[in-house]
C-alpha atoms as a PDB file:
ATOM      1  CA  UNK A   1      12.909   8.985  -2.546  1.00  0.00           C
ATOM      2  CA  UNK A   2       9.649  10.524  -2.136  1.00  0.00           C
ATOM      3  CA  UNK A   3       7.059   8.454  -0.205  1.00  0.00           C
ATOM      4  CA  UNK A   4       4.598   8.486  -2.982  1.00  0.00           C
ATOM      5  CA  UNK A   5       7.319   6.931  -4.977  1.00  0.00           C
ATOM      6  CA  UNK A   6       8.087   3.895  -1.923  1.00  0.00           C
ATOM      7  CA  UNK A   7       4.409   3.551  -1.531  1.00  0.00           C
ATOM      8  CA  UNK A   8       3.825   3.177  -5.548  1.00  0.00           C
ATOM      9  CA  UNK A   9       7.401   0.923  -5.232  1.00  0.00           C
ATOM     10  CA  UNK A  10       5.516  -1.088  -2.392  1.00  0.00           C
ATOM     11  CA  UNK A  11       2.700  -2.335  -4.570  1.00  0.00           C
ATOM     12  CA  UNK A  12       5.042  -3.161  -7.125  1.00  0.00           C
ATOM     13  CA  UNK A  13       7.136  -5.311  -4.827  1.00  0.00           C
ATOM     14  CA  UNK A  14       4.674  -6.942  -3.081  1.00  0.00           C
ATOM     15  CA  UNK A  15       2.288  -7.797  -5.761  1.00  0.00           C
ATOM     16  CA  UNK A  16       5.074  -8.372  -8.462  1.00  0.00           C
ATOM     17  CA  UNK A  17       3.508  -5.772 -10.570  1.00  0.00           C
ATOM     18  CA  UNK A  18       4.427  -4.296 -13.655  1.00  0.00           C
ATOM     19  CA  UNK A  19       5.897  -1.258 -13.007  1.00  0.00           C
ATOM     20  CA  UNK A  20       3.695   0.462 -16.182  1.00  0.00           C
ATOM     21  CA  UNK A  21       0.463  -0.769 -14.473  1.00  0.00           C
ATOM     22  CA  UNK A  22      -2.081   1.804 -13.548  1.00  0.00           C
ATOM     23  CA  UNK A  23      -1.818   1.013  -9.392  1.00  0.00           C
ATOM     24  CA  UNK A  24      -4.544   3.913  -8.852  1.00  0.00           C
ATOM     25  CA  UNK A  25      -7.092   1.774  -9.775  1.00  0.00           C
ATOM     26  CA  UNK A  26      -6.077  -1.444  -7.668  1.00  0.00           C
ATOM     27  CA  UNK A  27      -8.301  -2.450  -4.786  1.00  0.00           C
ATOM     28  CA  UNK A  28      -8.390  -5.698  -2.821  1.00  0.00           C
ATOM     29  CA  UNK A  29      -9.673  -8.475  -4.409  1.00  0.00           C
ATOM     30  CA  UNK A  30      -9.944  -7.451  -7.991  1.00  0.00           C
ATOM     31  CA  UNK A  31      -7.114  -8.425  -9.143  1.00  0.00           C
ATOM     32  CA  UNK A  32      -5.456 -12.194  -8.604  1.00  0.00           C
ATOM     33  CA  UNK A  33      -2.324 -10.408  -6.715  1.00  0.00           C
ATOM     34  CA  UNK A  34      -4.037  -8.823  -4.657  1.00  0.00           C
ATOM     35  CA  UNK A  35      -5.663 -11.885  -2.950  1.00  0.00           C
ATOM     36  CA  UNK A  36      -5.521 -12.026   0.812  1.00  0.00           C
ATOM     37  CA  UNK A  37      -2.047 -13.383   0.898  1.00  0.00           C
ATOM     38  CA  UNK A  38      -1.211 -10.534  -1.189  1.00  0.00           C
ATOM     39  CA  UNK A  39      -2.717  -8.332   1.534  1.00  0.00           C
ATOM     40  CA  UNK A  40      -0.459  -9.931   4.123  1.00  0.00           C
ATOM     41  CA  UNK A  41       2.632  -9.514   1.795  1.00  0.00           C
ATOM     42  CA  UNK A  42       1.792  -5.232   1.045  1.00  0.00           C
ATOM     43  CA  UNK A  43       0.681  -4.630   5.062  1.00  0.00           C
ATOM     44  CA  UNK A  44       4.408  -6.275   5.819  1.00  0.00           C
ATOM     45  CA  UNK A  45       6.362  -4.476   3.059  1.00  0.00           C
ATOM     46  CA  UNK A  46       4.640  -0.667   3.980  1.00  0.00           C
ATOM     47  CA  UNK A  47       4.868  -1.375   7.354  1.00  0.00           C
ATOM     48  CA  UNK A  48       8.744  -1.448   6.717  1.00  0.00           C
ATOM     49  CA  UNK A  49       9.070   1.076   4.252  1.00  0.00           C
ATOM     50  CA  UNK A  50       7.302   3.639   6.679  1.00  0.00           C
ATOM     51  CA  UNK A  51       8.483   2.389   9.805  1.00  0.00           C
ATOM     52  CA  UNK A  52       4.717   1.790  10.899  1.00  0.00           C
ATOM     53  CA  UNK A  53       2.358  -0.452  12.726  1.00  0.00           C
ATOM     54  CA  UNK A  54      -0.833  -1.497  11.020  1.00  0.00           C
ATOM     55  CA  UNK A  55      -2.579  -3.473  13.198  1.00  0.00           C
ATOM     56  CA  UNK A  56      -5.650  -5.351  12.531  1.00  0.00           C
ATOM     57  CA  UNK A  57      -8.291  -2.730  12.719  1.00  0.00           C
ATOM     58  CA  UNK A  58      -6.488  -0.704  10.486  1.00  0.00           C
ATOM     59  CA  UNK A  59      -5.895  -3.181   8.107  1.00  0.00           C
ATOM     60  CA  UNK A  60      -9.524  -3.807   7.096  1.00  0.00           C
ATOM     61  CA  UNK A  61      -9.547  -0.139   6.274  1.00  0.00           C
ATOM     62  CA  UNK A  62      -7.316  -0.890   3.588  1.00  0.00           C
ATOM     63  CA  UNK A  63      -8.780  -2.492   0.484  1.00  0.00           C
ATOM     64  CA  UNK A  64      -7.415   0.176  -2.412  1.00  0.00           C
ATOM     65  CA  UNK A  65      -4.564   2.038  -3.361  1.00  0.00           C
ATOM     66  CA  UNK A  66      -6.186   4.955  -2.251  1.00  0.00           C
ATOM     67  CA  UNK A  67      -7.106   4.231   0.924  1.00  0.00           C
ATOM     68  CA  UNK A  68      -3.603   2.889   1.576  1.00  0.00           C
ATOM     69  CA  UNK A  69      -2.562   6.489   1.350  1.00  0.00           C
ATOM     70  CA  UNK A  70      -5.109   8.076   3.590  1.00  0.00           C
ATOM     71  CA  UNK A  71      -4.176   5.336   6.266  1.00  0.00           C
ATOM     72  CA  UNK A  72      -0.652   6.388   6.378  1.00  0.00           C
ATOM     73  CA  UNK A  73      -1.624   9.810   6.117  1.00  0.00           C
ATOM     74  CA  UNK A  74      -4.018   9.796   9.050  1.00  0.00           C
ATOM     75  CA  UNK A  75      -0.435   7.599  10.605  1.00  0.00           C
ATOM     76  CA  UNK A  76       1.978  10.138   9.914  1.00  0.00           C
ATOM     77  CA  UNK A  77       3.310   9.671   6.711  1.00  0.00           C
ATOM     78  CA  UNK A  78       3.241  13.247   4.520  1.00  0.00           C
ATOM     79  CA  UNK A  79       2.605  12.678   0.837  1.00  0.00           C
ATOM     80  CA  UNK A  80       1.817  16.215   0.283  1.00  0.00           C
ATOM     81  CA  UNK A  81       4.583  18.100   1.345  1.00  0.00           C
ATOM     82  CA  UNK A  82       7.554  16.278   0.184  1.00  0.00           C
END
């Protein structure tokens, strides 16, 4: 599985999302699943689908589905070259 496709897959699981929902446009408190529990839930569930550590600095970083993937990018994880 590409990443792209576990990171889209991450959102999905972690916010029980439709899986026909536009995630692109998600970001962090616009939406009533992605509420600060909902936060905690997506950190844990890409944390093990990448086998990374987010820690607290990084997570405030994190507040769309964007900047989700230039987090793990800037971590390690290659979305371009798969």
């Amino acid at each position: 599985m590409k990443n792209i496709e576990k990171y889209r897959n991450a959102f999905i699981e972690a916010l029980e999302l439709d899986e026909n929902e536009a995630l692109e446009e998600l970001a962090l408190g616009e939406s009533s699943e992605w509420d600060s529990l909902g936060h905690m839930i997506l950190i844990s569930t890409l944390e093990e689908a990448f086998d990374v550590s987010i820690d607290a600095d990084l997570m405030t970083e994190f507040d769309s589905y964007q900047s989700g993937i230039d987090l793990l990018t800037r971590m390690g994880v290659d979305f371009v070259n798969e």
